[in-house]
C-alpha atoms as a PDB file:
ATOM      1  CA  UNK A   1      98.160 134.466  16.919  1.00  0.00           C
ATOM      2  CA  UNK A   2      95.262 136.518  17.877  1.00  0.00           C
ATOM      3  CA  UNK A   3      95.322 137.808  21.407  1.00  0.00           C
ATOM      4  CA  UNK A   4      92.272 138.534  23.022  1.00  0.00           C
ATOM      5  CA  UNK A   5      92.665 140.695  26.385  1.00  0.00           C
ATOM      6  CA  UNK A   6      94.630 143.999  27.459  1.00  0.00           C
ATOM      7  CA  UNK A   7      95.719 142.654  31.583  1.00  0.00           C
ATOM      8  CA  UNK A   8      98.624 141.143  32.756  1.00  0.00           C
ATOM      9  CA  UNK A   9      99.060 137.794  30.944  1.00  0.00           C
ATOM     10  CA  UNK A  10      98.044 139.759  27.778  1.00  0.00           C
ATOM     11  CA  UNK A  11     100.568 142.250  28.316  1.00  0.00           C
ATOM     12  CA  UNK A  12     103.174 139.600  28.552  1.00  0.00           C
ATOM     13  CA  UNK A  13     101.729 137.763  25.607  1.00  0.00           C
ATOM     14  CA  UNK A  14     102.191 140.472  23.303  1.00  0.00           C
ATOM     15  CA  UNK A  15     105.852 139.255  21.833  1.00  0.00           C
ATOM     16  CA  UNK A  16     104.560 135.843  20.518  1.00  0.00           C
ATOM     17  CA  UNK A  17     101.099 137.944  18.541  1.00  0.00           C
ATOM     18  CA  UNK A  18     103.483 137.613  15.452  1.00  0.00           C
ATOM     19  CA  UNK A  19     103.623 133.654  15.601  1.00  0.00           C
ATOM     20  CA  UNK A  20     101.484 131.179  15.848  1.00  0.00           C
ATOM     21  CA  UNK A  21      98.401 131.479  12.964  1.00  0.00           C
ATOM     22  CA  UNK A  22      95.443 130.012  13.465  1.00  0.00           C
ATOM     23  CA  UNK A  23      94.956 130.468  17.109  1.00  0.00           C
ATOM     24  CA  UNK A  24      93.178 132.360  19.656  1.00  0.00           C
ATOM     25  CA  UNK A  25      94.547 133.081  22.929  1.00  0.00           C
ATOM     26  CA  UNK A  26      91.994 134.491  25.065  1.00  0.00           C
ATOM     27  CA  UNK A  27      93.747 136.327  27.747  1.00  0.00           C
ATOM     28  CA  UNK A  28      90.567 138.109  29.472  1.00  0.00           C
ATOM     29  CA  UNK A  29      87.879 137.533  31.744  1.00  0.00           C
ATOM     30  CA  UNK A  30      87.277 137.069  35.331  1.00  0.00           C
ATOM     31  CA  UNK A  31      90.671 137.496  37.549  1.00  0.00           C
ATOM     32  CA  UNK A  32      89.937 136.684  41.020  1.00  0.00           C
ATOM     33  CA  UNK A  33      88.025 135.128  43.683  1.00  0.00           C
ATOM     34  CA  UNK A  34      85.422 136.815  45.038  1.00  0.00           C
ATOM     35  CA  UNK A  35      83.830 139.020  42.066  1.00  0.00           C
ATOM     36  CA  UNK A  36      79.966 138.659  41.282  1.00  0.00           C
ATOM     37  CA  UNK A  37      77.745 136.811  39.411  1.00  0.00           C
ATOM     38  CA  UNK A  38      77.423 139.164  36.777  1.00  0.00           C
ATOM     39  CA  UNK A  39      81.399 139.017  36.121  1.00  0.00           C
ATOM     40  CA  UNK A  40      80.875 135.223  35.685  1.00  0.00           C
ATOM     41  CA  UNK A  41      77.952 135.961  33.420  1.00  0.00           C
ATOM     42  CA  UNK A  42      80.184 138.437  31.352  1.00  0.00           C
ATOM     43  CA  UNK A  43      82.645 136.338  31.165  1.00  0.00           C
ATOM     44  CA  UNK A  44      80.441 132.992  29.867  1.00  0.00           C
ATOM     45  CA  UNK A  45      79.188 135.697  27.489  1.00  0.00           C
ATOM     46  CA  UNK A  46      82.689 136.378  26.285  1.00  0.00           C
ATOM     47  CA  UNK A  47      83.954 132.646  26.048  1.00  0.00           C
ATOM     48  CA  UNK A  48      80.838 131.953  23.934  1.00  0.00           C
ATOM     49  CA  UNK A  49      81.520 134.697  21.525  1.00  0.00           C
ATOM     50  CA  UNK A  50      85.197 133.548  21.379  1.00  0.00           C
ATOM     51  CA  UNK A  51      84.282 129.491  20.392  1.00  0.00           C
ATOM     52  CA  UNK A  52      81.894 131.344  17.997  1.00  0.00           C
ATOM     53  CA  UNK A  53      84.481 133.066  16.288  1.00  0.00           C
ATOM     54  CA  UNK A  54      86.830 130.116  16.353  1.00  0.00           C
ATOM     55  CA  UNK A  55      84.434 128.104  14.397  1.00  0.00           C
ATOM     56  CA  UNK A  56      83.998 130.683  12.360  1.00  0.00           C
ATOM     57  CA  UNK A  57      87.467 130.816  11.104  1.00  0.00           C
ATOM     58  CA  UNK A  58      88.643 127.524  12.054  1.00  0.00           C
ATOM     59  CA  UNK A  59      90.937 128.837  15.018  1.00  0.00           C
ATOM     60  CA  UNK A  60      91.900 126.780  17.680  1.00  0.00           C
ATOM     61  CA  UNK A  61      90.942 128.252  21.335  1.00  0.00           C
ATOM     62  CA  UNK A  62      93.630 129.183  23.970  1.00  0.00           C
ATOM     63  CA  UNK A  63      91.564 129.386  27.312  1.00  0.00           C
ATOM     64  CA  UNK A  64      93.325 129.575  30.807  1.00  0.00           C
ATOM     65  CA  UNK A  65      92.055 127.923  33.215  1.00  0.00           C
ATOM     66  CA  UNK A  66      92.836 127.780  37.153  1.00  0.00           C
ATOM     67  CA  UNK A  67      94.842 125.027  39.143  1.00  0.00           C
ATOM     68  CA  UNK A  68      92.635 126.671  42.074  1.00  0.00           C
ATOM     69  CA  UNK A  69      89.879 123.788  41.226  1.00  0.00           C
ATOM     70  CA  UNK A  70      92.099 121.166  43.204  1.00  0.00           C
ATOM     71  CA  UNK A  71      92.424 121.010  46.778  1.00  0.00           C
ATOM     72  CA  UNK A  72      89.578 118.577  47.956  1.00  0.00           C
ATOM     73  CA  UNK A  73      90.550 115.834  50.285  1.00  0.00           C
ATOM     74  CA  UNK A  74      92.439 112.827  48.352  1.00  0.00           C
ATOM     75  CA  UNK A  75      92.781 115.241  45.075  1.00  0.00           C
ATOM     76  CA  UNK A  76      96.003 114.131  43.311  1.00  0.00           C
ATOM     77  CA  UNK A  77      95.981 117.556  41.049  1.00  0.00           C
ATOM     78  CA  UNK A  78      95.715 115.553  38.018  1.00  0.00           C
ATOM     79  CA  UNK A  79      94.051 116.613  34.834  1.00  0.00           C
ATOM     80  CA  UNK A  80      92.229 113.451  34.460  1.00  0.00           C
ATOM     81  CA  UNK A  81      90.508 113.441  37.899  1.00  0.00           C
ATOM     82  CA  UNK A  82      86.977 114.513  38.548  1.00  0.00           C
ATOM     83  CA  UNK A  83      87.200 117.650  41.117  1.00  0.00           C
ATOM     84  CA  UNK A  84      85.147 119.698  43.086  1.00  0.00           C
ATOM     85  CA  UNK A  85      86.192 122.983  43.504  1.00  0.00           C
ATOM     86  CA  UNK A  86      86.034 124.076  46.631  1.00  0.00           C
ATOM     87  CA  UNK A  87      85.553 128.126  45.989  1.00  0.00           C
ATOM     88  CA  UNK A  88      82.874 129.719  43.586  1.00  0.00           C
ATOM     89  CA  UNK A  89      85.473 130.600  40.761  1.00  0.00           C
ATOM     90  CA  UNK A  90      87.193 127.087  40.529  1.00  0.00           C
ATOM     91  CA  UNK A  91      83.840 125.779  40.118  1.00  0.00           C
ATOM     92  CA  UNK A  92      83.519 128.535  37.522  1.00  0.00           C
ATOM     93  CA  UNK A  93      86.161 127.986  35.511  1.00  0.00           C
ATOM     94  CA  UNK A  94      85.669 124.471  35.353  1.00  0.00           C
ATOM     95  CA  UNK A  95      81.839 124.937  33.972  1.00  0.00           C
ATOM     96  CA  UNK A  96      83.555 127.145  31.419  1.00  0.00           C
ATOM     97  CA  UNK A  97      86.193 124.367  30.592  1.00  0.00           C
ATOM     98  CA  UNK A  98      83.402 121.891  29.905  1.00  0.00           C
ATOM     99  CA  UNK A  99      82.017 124.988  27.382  1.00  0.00           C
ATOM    100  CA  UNK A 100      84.471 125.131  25.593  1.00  0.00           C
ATOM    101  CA  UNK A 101      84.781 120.786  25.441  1.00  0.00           C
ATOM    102  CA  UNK A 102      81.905 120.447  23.909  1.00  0.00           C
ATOM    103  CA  UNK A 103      81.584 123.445  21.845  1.00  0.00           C
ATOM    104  CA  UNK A 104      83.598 121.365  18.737  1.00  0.00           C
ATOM    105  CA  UNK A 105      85.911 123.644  18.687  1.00  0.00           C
ATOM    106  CA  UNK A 106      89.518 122.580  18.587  1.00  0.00           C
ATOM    107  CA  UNK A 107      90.703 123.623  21.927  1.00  0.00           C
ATOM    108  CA  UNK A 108      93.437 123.824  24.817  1.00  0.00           C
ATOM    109  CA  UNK A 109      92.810 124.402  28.048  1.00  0.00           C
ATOM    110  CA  UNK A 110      95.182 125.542  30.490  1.00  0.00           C
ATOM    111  CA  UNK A 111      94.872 125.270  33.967  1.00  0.00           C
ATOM    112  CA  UNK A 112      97.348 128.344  35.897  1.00  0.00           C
ATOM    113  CA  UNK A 113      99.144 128.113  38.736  1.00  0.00           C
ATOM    114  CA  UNK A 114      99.727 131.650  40.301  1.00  0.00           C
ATOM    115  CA  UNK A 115     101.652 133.317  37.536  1.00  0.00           C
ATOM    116  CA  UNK A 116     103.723 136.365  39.161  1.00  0.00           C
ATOM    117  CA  UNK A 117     105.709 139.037  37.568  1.00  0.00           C
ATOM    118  CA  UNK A 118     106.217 142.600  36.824  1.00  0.00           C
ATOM    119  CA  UNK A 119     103.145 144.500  36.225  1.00  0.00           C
ATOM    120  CA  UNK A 120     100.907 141.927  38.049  1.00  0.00           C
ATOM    121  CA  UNK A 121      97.577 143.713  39.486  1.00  0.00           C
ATOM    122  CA  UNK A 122      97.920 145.069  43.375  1.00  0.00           C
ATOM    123  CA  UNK A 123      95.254 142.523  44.471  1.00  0.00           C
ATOM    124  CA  UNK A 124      97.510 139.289  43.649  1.00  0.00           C
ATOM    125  CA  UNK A 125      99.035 137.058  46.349  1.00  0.00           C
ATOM    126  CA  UNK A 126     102.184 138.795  46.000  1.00  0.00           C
ATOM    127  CA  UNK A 127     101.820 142.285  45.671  1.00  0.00           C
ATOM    128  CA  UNK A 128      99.104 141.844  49.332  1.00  0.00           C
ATOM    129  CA  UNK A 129     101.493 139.432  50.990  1.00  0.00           C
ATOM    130  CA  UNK A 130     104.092 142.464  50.064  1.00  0.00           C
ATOM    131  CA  UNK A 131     101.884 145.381  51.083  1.00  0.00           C
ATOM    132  CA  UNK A 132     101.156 143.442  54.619  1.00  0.00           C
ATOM    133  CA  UNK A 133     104.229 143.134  55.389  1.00  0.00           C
ATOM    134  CA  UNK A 134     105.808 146.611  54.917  1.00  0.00           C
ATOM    135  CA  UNK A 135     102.779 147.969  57.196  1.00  0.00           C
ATOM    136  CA  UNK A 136     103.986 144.791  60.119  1.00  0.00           C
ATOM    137  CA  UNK A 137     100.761 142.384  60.245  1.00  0.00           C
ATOM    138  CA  UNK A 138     100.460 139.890  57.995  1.00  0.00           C
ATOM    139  CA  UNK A 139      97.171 137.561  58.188  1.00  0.00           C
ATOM    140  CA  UNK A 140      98.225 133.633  57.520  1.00  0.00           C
ATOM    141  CA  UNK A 141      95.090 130.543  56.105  1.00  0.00           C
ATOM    142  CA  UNK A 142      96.749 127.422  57.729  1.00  0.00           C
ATOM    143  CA  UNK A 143      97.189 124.859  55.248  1.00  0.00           C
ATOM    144  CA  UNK A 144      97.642 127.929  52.147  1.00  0.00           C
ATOM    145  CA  UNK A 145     100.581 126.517  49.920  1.00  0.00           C
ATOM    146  CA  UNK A 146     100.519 127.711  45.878  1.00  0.00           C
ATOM    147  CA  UNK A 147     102.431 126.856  42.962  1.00  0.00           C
ATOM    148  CA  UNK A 148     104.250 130.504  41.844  1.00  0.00           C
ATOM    149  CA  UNK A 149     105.238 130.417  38.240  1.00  0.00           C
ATOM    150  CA  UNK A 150     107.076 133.276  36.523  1.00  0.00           C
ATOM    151  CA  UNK A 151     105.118 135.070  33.757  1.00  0.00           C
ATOM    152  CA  UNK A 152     108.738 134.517  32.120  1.00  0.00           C
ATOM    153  CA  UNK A 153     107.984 130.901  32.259  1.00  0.00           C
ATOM    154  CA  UNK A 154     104.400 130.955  31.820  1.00  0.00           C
ATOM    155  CA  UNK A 155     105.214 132.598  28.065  1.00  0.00           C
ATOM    156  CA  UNK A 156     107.770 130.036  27.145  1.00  0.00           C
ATOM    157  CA  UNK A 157     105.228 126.989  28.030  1.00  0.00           C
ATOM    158  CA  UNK A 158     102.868 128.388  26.089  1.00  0.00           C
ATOM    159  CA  UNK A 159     105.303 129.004  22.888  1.00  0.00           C
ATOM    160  CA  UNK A 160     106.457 125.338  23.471  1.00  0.00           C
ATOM    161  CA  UNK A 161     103.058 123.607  23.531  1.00  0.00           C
ATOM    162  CA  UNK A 162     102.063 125.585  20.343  1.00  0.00           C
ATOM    163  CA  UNK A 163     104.878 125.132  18.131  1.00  0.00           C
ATOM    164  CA  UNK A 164     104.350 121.345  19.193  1.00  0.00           C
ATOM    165  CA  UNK A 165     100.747 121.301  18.094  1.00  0.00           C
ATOM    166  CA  UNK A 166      99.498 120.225  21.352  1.00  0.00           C
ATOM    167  CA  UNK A 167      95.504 120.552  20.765  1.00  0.00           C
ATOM    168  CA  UNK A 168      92.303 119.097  22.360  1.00  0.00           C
ATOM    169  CA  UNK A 169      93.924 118.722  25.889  1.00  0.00           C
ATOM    170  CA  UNK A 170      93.886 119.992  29.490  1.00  0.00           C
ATOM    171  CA  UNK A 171      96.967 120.734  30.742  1.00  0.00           C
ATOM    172  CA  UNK A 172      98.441 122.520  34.164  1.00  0.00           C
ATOM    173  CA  UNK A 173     100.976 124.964  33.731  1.00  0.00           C
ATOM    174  CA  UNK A 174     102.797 125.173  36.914  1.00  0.00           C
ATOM    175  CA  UNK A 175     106.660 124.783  38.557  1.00  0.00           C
ATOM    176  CA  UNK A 176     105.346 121.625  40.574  1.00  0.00           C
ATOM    177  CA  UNK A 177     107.306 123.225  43.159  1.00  0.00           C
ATOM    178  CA  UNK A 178     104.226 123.677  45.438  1.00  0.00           C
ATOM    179  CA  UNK A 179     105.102 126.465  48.311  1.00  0.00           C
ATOM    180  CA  UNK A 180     103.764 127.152  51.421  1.00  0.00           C
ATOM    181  CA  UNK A 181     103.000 130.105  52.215  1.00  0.00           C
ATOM    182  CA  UNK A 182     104.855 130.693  55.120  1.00  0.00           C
ATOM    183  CA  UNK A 183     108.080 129.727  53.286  1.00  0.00           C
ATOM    184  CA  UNK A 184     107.053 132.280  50.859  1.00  0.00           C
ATOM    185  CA  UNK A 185     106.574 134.756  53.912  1.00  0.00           C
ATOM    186  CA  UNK A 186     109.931 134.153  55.529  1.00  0.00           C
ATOM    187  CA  UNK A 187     111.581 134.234  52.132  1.00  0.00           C
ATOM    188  CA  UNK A 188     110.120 137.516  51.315  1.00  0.00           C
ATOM    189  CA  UNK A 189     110.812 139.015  55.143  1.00  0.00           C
ATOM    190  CA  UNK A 190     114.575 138.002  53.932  1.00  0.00           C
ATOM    191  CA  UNK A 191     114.635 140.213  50.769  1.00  0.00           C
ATOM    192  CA  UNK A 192     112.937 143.087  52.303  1.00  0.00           C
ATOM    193  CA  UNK A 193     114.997 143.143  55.470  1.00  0.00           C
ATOM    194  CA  UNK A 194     111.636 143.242  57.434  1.00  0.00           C
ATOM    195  CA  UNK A 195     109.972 141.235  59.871  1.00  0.00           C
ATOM    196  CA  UNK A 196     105.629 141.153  60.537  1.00  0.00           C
ATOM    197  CA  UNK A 197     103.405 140.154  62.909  1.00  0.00           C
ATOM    198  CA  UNK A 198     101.717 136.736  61.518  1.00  0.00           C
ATOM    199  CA  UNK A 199      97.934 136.168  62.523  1.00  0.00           C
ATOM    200  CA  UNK A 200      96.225 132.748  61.776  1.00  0.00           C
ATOM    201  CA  UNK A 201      93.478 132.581  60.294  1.00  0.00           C
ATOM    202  CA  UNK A 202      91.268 129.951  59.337  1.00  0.00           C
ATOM    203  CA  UNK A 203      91.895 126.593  57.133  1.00  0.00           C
ATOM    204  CA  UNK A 204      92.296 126.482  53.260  1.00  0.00           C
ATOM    205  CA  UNK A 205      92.740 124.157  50.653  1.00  0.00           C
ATOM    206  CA  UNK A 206      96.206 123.748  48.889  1.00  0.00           C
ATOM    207  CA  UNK A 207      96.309 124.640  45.196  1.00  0.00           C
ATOM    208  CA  UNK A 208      98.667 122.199  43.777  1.00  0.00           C
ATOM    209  CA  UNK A 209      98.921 120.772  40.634  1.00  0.00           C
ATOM    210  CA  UNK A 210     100.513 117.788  39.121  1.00  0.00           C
ATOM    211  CA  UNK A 211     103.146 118.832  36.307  1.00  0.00           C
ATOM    212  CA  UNK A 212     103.597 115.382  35.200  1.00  0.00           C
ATOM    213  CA  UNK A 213     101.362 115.467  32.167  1.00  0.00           C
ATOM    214  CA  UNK A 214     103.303 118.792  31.147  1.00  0.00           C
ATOM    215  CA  UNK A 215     106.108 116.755  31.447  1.00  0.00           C
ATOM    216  CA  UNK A 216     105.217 114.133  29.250  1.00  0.00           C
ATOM    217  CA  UNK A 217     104.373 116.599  26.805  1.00  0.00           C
ATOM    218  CA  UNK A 218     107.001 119.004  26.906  1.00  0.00           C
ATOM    219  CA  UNK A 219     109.974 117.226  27.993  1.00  0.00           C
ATOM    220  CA  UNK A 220     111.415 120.790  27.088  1.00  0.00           C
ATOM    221  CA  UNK A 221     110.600 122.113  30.189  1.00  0.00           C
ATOM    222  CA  UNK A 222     113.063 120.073  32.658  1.00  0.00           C
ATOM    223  CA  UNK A 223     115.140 122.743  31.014  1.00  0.00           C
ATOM    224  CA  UNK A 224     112.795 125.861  32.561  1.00  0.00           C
ATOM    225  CA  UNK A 225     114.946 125.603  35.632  1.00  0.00           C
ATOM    226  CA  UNK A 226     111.789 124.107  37.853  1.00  0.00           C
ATOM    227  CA  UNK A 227     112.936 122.469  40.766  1.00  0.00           C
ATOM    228  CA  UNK A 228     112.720 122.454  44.722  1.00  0.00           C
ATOM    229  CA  UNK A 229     113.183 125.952  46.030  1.00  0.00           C
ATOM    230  CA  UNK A 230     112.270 127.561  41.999  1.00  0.00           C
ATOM    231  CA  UNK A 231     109.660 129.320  44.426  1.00  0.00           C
ATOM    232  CA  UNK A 232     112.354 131.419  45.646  1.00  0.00           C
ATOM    233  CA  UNK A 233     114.066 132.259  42.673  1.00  0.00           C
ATOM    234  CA  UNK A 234     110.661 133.410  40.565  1.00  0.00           C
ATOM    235  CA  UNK A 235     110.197 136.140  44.188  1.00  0.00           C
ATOM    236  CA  UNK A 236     113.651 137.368  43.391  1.00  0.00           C
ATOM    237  CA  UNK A 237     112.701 137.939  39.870  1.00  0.00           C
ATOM    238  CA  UNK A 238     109.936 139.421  40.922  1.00  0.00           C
ATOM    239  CA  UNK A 239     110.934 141.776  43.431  1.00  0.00           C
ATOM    240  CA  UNK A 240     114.078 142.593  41.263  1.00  0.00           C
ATOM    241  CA  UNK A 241     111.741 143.844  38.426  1.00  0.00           C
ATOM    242  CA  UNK A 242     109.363 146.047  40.547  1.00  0.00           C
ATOM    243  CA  UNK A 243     112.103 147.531  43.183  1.00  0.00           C
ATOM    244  CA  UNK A 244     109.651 151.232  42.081  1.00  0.00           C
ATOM    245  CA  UNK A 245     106.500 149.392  43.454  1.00  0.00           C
ATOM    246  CA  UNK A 246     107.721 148.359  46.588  1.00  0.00           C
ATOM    247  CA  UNK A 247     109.292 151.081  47.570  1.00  0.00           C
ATOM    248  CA  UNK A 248     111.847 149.360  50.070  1.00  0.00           C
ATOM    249  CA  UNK A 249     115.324 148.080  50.047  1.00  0.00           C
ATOM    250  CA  UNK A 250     115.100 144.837  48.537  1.00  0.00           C
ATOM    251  CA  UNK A 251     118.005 142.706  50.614  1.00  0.00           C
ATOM    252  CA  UNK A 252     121.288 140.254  48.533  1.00  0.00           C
ATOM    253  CA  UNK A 253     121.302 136.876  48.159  1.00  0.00           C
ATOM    254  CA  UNK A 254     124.022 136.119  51.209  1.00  0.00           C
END
């Protein structure tokens, strides 16, 4: 497998670069909401270089994608729906997905929930949420629930749709155990042994995906331990893992 990309999910791609010939995970490109336009333009440049070099060599194309495009009103989260993405880099990554469509090449795109794990940049959900908390205020989006998905898990969805030759699809790769964000909070205040001030802020969309196509696919997964509450258990892992970055007590499980 060639790995394309040096950050976080290439990082914790780098045990399967052994396996897995004839395909191209591209692990780089733009990370976050808001960057600007020229990071978008940087990264079309890159994807197009990438399907390029696919052809080329008759590689199929990893490209991940962002469960971030859902949220409008009546939006199921479904692969097969037509969406409008609400922020600039849902609506980015979905221009990109339709790149890569109908570029040929032989393709699968994965859309991410919020993958979380050791290592993961300071400017992720968790690592502010964490931050905010140790200094006492903590600012809340009413509405704001995300799917959290281990890196852990992330890696072993990936290894299972590859060995099973899944190609030519969109899939999301999430727990389907949809959080919100204030249960994340108050979980989190429990393992720290802190408490914050919570200000509301304004509305947001929910970022939740369907996992039923993944299902279908992969009845493997059932065994990946996702369930109600897995939310709470991929934080543990989490904070368990990083104990030097967060420089606090991290509280039991009672």
């Amino acid at each position: 497998m060639e790995l394309i990309g040096t950050g976080f999910l290439a990082r914790h791609l780098r045990p399967l670069a052994g396996t897995h010939p004839g395909t191209t995970v591209l692990a780089a490109g733009v990370p976050r909401h808001p960057l600007p336009d020229s990071a978008h333009a940087r990264e079309h440049r890159l994807v197009g270089d990438t399907i390029q070099r696919c052809l080329d060599r008759d590689h199929q194309l990893v490209f991940f994608s962002t469960v971030s495009m859902y949220g409008a009103p009546g939006c199921q989260g479904r692969e097969d729906e037509q969406v409008v993405p609400a922020l600039a880099y849902g609506q980015h990554k979905l221009d990109l997905e339709t790149r890569v469509r109908e570029s040929g090449v032989r393709h699968l795109i994965l859309r991410l929930g919020y993958v979380l794990g050791p290592g993961e940049p300071e400017y992720r959900l968790l690592s502010v949420l964490v931050r905010q908390l140790r200094a006492g205020k903590v600012t809340v989006q009413q509405g704001a629930r995300r799917d959290l998905l281990h890196v852990d898990e992330f890696v072993a969805v990936l290894d299972l749709l590859l060995r099973a030759g899944i190609t030519d699809e969109t899939v999301n790769v999430a727990s389907g155990d949809c959080a919100e964000i204030t249960d994340v909070l108050d979980h989190l205040e429990l393992r720290l042994g802190t408490a914050a001030e919570r200000r509301t802020a304004g509305h947001t969309v929910s970022h939740c995906a369907s996992v039923a196509k993944l299902h279908r696919l992969l009845p493997e997964v059932a065994g990946l331990g996702f369930r109600s509450g897995y939310f709470r258990t991929a934080i543990d892992r989490y904070l368990a893992a990083s104990p030097q970055s967060l420089d606090c007590q991290v509280g039991h499980t009672p």
